[in-house]
C-alpha atoms as a PDB file:
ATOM      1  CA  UNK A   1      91.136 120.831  95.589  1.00  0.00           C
ATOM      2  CA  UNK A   2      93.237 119.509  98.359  1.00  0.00           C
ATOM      3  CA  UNK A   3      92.492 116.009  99.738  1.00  0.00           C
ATOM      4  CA  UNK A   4      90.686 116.135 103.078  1.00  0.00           C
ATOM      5  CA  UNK A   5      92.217 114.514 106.202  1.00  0.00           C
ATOM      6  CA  UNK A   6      91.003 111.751 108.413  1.00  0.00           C
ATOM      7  CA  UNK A   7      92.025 110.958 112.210  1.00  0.00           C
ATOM      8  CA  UNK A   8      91.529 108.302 114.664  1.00  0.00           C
ATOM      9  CA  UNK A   9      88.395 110.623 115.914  1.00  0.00           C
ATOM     10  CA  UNK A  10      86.269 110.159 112.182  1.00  0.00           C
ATOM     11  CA  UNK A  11      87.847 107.037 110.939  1.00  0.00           C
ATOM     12  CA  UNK A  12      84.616 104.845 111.153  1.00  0.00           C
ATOM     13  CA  UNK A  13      82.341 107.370 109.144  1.00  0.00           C
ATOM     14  CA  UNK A  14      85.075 108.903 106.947  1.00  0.00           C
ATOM     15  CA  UNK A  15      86.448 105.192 105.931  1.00  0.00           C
ATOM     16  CA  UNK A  16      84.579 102.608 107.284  1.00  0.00           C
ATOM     17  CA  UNK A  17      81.353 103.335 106.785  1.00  0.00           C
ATOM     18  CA  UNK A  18      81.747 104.993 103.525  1.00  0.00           C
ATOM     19  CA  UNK A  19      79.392 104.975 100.241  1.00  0.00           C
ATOM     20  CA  UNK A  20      82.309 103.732  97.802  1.00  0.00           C
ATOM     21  CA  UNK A  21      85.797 103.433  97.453  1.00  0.00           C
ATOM     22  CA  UNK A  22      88.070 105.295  99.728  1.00  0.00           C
ATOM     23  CA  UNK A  23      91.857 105.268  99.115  1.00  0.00           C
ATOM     24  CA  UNK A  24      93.410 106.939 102.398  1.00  0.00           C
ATOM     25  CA  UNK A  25      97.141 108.563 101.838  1.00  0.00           C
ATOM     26  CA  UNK A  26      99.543 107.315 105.306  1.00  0.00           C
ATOM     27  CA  UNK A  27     102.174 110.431 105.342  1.00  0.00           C
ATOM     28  CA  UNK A  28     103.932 112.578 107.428  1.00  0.00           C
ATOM     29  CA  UNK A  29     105.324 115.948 107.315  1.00  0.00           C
ATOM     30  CA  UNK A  30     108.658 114.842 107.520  1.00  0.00           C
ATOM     31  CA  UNK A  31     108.367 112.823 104.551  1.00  0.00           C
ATOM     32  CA  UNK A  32     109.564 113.760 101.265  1.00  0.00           C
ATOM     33  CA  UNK A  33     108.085 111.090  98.946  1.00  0.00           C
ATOM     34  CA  UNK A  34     104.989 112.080 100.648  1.00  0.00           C
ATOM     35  CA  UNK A  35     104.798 115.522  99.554  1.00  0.00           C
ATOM     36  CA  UNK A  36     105.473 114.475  96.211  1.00  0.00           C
ATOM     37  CA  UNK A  37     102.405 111.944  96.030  1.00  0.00           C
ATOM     38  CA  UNK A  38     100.234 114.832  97.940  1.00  0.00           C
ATOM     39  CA  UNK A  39      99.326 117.217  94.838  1.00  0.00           C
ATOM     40  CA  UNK A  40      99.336 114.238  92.746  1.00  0.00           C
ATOM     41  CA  UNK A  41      96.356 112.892  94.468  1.00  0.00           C
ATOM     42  CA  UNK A  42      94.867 115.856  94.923  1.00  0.00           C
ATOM     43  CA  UNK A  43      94.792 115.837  91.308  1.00  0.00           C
ATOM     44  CA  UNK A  44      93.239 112.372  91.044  1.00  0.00           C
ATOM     45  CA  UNK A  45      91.094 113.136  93.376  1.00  0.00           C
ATOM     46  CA  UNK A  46      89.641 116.615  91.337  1.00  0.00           C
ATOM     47  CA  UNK A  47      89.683 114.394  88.157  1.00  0.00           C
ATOM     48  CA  UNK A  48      87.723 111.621  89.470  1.00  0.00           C
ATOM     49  CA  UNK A  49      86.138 112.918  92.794  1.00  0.00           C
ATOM     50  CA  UNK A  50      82.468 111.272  91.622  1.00  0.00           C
ATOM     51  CA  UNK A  51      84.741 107.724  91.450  1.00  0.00           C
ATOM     52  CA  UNK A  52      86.956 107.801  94.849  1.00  0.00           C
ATOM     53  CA  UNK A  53      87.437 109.416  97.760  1.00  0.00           C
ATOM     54  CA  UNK A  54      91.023 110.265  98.382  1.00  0.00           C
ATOM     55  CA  UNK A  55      91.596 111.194 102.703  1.00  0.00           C
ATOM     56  CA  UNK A  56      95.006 111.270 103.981  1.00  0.00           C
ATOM     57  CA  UNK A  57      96.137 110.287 107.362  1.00  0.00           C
ATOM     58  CA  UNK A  58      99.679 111.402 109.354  1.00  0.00           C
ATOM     59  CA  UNK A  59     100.871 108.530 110.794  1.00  0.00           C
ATOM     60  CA  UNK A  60     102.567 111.045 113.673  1.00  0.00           C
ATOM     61  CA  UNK A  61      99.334 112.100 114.625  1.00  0.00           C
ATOM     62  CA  UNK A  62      97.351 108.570 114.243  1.00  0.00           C
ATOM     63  CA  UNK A  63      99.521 105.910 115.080  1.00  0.00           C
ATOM     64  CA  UNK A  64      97.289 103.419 116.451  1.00  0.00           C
ATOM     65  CA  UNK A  65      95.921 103.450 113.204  1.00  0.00           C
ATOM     66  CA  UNK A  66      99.284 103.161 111.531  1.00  0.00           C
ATOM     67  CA  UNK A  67     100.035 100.368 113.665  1.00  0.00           C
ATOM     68  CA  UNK A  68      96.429  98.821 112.814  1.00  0.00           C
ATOM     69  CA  UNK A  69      96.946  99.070 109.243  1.00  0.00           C
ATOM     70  CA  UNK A  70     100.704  97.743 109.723  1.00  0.00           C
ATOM     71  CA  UNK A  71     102.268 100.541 107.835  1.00  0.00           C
ATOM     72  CA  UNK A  72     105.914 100.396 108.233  1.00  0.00           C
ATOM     73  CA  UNK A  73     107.350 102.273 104.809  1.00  0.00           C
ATOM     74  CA  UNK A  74     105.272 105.736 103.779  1.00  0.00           C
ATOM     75  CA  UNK A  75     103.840 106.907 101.657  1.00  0.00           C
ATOM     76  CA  UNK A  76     101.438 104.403 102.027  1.00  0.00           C
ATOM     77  CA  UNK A  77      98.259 104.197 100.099  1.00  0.00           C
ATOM     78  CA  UNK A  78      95.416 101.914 100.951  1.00  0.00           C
ATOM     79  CA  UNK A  79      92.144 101.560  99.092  1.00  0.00           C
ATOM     80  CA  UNK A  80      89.112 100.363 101.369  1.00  0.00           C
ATOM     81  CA  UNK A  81      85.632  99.366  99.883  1.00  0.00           C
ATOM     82  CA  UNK A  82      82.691  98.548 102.221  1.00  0.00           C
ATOM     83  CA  UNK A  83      85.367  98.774 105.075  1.00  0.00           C
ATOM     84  CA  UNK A  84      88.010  96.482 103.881  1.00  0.00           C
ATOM     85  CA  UNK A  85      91.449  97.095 102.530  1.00  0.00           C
ATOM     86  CA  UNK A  86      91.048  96.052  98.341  1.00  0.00           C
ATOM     87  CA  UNK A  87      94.339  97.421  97.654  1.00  0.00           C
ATOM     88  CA  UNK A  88      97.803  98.742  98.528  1.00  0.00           C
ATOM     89  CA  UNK A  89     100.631 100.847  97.069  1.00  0.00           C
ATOM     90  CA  UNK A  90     103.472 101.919  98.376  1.00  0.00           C
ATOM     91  CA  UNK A  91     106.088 104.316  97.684  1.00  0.00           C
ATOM     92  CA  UNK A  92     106.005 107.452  95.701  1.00  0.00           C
ATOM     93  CA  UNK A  93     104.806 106.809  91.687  1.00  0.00           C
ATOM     94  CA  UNK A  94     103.908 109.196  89.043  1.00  0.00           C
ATOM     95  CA  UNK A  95     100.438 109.731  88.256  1.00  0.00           C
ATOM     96  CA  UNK A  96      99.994 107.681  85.315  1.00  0.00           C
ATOM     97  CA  UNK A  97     101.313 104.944  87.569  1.00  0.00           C
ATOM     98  CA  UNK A  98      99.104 105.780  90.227  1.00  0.00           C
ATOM     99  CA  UNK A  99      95.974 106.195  88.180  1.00  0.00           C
ATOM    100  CA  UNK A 100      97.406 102.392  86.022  1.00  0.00           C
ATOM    101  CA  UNK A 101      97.174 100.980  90.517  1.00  0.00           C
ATOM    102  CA  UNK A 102      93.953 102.705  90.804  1.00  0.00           C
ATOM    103  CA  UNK A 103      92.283 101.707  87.307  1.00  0.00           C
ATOM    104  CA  UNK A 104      89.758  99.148  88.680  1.00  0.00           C
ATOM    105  CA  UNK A 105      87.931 102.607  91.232  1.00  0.00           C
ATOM    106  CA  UNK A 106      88.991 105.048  88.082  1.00  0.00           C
ATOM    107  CA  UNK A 107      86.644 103.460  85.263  1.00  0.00           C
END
């Protein structure tokens, strides 16, 4: 299962205004790192899809949120809860590091 995308157009309901924790993926297509973290949180996301929602967002295409959410260095990873930002990563890690970031929404 691949992890669904988000846009400016269904932030609010996708993110916002979400039941639970949401961690949204800031990539682009350009970006290697990013493709790397992709099927590693599409794998999360398969393992624990009753825990966390995992949406990813290219900055290219959404940069008002980009600039909103001050990301300067993809990937970028940011977990909301109840519409607030609880966490950040950044930079590519390998899954057990990623799921060690994320242990608190994993449980």
């Amino acid at each position: 299962m691949t992890s669904k995308a988000t846009s400016e157009s269904t932030w609010k309901q996708d993110v916002i205004e979400a039941d639970g924790p949401v961690l949204v993926d800031f990539w682009a297509e350009w970006c290697g790192p990013c493709r790397m973290v992709g099927p590693i949180l599409d794998e999360i996301q398969s393992e624990n899809g009753d825990k966390i929602t995992i949406l990813k967002l290219n900055v290219d295409e959404n940069p008002i949120l980009a600039m909103e959410y001050q990301i300067t260095s993809i990937p970028a990873m940011k977990v909301f809860n109840k519409g607030q930002v609880e966490k950040t990563i950044v930079g590519a890690k390998p899954k057990f590091a990623l799921e060690q970031d994320l242990a608190a929404y994993l449980a």
